[in-house]
Protein backbone atom coordinates (compact mmCIF):
# COMPACT_ATOMS: atom_id res chain seq x y z
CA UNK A 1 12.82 14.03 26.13
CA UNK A 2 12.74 17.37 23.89
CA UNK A 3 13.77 20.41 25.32
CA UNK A 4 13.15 22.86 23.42
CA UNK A 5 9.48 23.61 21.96
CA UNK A 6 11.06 23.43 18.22
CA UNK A 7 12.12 19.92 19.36
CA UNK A 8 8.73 19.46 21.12
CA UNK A 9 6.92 20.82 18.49
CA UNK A 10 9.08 17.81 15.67
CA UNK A 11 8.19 15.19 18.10
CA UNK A 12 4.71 15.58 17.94
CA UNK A 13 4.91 16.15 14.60
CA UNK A 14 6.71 12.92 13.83
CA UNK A 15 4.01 11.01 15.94
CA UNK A 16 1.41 12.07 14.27
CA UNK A 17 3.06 11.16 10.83
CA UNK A 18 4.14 7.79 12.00
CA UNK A 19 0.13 6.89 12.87
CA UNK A 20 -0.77 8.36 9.46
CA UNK A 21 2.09 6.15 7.41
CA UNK A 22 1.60 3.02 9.37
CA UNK A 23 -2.41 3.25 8.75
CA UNK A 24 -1.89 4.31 5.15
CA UNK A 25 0.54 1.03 4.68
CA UNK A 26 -2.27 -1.11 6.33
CA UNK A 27 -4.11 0.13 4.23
CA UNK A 28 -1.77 -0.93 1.16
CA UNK A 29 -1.41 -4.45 2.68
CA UNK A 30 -4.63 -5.49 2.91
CA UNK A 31 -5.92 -4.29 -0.47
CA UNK A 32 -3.14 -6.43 -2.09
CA UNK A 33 -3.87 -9.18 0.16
CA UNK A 34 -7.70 -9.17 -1.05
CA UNK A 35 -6.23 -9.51 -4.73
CA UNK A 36 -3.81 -12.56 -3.91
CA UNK A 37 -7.02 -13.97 -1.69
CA UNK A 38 -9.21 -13.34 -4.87
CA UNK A 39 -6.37 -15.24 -7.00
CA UNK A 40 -6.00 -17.86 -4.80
CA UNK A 41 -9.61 -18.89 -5.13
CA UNK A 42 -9.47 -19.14 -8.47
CA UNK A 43 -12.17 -16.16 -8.81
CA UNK A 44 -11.47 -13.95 -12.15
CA UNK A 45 -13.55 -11.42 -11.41
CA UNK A 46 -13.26 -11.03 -8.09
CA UNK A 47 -9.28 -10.67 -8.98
CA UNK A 48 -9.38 -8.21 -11.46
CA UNK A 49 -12.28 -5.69 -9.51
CA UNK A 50 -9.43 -6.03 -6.24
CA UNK A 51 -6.50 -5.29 -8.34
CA UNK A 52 -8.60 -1.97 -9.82
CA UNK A 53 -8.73 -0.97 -6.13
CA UNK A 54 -5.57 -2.16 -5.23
CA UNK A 55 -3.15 -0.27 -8.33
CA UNK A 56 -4.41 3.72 -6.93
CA UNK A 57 -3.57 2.88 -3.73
CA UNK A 58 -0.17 1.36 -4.15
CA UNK A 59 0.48 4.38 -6.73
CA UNK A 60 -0.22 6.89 -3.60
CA UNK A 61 1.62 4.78 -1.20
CA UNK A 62 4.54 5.28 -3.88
CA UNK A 63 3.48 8.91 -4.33
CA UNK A 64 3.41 9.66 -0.72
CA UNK A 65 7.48 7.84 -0.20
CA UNK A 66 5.80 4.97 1.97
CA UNK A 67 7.47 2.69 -0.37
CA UNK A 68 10.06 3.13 -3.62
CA UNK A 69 8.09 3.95 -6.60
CA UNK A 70 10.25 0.43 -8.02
CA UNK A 71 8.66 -1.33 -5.14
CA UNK A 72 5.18 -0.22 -6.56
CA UNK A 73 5.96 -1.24 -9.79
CA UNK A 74 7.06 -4.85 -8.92
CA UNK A 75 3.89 -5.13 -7.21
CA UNK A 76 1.86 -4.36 -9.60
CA UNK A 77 3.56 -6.30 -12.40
CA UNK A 78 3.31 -9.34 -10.21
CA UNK A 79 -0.36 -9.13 -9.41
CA UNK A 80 -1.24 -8.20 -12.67
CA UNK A 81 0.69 -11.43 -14.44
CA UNK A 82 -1.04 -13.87 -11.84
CA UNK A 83 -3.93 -12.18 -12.68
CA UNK A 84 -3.63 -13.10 -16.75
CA UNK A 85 -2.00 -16.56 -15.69
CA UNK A 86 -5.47 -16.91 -14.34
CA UNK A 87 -7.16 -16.05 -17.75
């Protein structure tokens, strides 16, 4: 346990942020899981309106150090090439 209130003070601090990052990457997940669902039914449209949602919120994940800004990137690329294999 924290002794001092500085240390009290962090700890709270760092709970807070943990809820925030863990909702935020949730958050993340399931937007690119709606884009590999759309894919995976074969659904063009549906694919390409979930990966317009899906690319700001994987850039502020990225922006926010949730994950590596290369980690964005490859996700991205990778959604976005199913989604012209599709075409």
């Amino acid at each position: 346990m924290a002794n001092s209130s500085q240390s009290r003070k962090r700890a709270r601090q760092n709970d807070k942020r943990r809820l925030h990052n863990a909702s935020m990457r949730s958050m993340m997940r399931t937007q690119v899981k709606k884009v590999i669902n759309a894919l995976d039914s074969g659904d063009k449209e549906a694919a390409s309106d979930a990966f317009k949602v899906a690319v700001p919120v994987i850039d502020k994940a990225a922006d926010k150090g949730l994950i590596h800004k290369h980690k964005a990137d490859r996700y991205k690329s990778r959604l976005n090439a199913r989604l012209r294999a599709l075409a």
